[in-house]
C-alpha atoms as a PDB file:
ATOM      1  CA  UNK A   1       0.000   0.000   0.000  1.00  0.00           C
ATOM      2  CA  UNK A   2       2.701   2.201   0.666  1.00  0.00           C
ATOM      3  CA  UNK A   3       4.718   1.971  -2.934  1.00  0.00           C
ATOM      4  CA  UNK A   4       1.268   2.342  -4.426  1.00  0.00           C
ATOM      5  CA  UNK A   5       0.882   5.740  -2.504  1.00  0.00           C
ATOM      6  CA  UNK A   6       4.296   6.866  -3.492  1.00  0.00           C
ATOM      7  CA  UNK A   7       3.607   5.642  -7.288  1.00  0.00           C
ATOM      8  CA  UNK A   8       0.199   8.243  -6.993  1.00  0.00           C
ATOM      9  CA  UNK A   9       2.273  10.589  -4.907  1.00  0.00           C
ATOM     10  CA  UNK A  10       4.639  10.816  -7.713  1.00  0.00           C
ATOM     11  CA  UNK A  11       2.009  10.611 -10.727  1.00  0.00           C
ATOM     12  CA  UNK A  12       0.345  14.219  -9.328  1.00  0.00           C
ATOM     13  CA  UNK A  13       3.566  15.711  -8.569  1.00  0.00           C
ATOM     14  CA  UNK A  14       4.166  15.402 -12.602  1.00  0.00           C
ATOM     15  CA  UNK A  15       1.251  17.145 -13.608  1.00  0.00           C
ATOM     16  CA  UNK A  16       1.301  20.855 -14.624  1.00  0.00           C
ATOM     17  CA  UNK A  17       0.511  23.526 -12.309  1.00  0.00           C
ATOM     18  CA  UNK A  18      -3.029  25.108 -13.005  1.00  0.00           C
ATOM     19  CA  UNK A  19      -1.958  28.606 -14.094  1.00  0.00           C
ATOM     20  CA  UNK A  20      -4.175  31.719 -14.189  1.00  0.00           C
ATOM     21  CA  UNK A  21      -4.944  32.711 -18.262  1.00  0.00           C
ATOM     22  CA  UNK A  22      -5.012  36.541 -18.915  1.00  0.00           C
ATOM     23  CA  UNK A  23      -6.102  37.718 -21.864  1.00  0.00           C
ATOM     24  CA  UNK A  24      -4.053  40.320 -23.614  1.00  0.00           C
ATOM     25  CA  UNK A  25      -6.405  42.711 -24.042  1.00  0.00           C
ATOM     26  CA  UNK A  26      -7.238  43.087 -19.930  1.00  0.00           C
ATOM     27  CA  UNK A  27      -3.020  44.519 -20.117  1.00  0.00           C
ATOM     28  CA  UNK A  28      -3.868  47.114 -22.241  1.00  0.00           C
ATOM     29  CA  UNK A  29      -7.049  48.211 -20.955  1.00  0.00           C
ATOM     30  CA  UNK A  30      -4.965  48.142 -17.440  1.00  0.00           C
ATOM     31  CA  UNK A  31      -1.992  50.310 -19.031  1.00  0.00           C
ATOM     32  CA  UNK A  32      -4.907  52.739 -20.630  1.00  0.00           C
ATOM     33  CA  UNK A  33      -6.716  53.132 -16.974  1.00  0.00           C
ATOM     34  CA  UNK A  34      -6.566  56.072 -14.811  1.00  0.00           C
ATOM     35  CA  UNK A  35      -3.944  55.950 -12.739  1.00  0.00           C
ATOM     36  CA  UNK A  36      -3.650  58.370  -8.915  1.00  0.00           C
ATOM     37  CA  UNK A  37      -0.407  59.780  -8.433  1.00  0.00           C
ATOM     38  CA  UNK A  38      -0.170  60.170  -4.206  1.00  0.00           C
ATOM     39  CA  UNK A  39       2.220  62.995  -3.098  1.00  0.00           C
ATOM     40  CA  UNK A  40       2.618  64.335  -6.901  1.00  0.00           C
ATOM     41  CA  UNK A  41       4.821  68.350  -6.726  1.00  0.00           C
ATOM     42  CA  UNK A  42       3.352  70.684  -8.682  1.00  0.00           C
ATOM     43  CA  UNK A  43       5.896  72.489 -11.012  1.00  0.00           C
ATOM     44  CA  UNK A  44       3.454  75.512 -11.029  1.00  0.00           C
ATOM     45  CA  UNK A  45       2.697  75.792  -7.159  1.00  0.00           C
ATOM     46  CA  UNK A  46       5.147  73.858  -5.762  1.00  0.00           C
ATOM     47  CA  UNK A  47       2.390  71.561  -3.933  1.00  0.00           C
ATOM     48  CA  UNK A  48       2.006  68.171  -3.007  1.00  0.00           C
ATOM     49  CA  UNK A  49      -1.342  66.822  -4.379  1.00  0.00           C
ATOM     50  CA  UNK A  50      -2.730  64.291  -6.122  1.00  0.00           C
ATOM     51  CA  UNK A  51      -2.803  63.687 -10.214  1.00  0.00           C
ATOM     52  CA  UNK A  52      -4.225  61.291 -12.534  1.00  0.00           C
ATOM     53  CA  UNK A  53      -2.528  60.308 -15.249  1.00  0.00           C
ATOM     54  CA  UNK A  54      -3.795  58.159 -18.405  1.00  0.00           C
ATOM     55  CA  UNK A  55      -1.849  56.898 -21.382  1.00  0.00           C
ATOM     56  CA  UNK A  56      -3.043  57.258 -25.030  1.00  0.00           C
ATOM     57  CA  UNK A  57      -1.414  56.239 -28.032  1.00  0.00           C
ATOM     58  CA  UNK A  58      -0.854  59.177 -30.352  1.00  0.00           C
ATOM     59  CA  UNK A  59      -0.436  56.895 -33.167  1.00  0.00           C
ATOM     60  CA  UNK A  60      -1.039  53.193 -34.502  1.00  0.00           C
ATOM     61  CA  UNK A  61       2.014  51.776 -36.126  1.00  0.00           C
ATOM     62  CA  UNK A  62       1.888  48.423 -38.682  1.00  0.00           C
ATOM     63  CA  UNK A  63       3.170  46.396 -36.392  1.00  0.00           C
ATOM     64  CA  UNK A  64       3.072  47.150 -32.030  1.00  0.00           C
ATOM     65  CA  UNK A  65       5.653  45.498 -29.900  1.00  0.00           C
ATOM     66  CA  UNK A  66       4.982  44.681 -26.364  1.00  0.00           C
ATOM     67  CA  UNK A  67       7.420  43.978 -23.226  1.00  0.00           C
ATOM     68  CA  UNK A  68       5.599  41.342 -21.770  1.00  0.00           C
ATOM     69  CA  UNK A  69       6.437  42.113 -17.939  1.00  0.00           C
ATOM     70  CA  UNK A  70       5.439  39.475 -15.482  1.00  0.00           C
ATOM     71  CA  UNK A  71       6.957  41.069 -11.690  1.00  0.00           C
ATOM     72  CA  UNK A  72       5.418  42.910  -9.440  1.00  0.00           C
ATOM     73  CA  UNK A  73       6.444  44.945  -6.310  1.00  0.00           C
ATOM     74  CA  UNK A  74       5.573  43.162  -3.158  1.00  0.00           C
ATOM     75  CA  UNK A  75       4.172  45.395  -0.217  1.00  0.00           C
ATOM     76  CA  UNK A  76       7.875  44.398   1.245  1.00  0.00           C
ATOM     77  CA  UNK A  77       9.269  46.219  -2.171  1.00  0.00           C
ATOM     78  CA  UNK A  78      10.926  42.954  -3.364  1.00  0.00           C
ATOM     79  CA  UNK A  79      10.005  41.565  -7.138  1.00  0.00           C
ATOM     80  CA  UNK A  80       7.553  38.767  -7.185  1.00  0.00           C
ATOM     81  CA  UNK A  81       6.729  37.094 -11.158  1.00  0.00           C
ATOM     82  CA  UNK A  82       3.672  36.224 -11.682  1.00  0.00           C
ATOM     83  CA  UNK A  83       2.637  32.269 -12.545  1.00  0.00           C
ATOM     84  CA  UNK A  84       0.149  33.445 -15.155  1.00  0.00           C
ATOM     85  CA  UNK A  85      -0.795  32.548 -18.966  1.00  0.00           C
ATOM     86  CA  UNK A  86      -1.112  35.209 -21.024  1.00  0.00           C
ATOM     87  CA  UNK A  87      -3.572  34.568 -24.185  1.00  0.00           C
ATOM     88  CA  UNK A  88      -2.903  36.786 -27.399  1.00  0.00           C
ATOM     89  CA  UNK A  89      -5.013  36.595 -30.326  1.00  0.00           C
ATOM     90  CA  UNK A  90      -3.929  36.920 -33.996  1.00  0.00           C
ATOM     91  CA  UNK A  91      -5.164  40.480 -33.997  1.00  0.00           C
ATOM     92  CA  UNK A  92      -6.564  42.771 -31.388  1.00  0.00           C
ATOM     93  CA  UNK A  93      -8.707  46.261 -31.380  1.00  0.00           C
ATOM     94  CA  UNK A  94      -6.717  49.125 -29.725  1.00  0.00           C
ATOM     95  CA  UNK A  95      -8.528  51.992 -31.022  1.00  0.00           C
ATOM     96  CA  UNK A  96      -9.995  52.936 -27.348  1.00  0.00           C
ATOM     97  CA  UNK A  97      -6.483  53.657 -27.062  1.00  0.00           C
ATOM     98  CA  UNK A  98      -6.524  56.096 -29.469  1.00  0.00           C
ATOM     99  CA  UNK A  99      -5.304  59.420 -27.837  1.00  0.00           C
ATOM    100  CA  UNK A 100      -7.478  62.651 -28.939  1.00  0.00           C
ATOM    101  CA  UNK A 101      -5.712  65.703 -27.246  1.00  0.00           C
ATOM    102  CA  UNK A 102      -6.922  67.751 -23.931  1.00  0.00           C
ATOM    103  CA  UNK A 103     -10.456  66.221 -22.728  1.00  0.00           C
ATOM    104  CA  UNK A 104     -12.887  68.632 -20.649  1.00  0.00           C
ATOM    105  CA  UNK A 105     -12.155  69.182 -17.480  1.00  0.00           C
ATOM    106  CA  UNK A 106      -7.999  68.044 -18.296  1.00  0.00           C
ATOM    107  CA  UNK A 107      -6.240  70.905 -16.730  1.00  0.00           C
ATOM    108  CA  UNK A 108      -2.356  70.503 -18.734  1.00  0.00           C
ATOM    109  CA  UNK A 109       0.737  71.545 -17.501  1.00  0.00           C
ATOM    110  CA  UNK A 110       2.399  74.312 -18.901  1.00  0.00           C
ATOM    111  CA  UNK A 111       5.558  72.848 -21.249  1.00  0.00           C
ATOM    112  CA  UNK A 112       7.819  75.670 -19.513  1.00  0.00           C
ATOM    113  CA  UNK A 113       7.002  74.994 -15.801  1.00  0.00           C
ATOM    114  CA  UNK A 114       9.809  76.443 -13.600  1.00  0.00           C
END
């Protein structure tokens, strides 16, 4: 009974680990998000604040290469990589991407801030 354990023991252990499968475009809707900058200074007051920040591509080239980056900071500050999948299909819609200059109620920074 016990070599037949160690046999079954040894059979699971040779499986593949069940990883999580992220689709590619839930990366770029995360890199096109709203993001809070905590304890941003203001190169016009001087201030420490808040800011949001969103990225937007200006432009669509033929063909879009992407860093695939798999660490994270831990709440200790040391790298972790994530176990995870990542699905990519033959083509993929960015257009909500698309940058279209200042939206209302964007207040910009002034390209000559002290």
């Amino acid at each position: 009974a016990k070599r037949q354990k160690n046999a079954a023991d040894t059979e699971a252990s040779k499986e593949p680990p069940v990883r999580l499968r992220v689709p590619m475009i839930k990366c770029f809707e995360a890199m096109g998000a709203e993001s809070v900058i905590d304890g941003y200074k203001s190169p016009v007051t001087g201030q420490l604040g808040l800011a949001s920040q969103t990225r937007r591509l200006a432009s669509f080239p033929k063909y879009l290469l992407c860093h695939i980056r798999r660490y994270v900071l831990a709440e200790d500050w040391t790298p972790k990589k994530l176990d995870v999948l990542l699905s990519a299909p033959d083509s993929i819609d960015l257009e909500f991407l698309r940058g279209a200059g200042p939206q209302p109620g964007e207040e910009l920074l002034p390209d000559d801030a002290p």
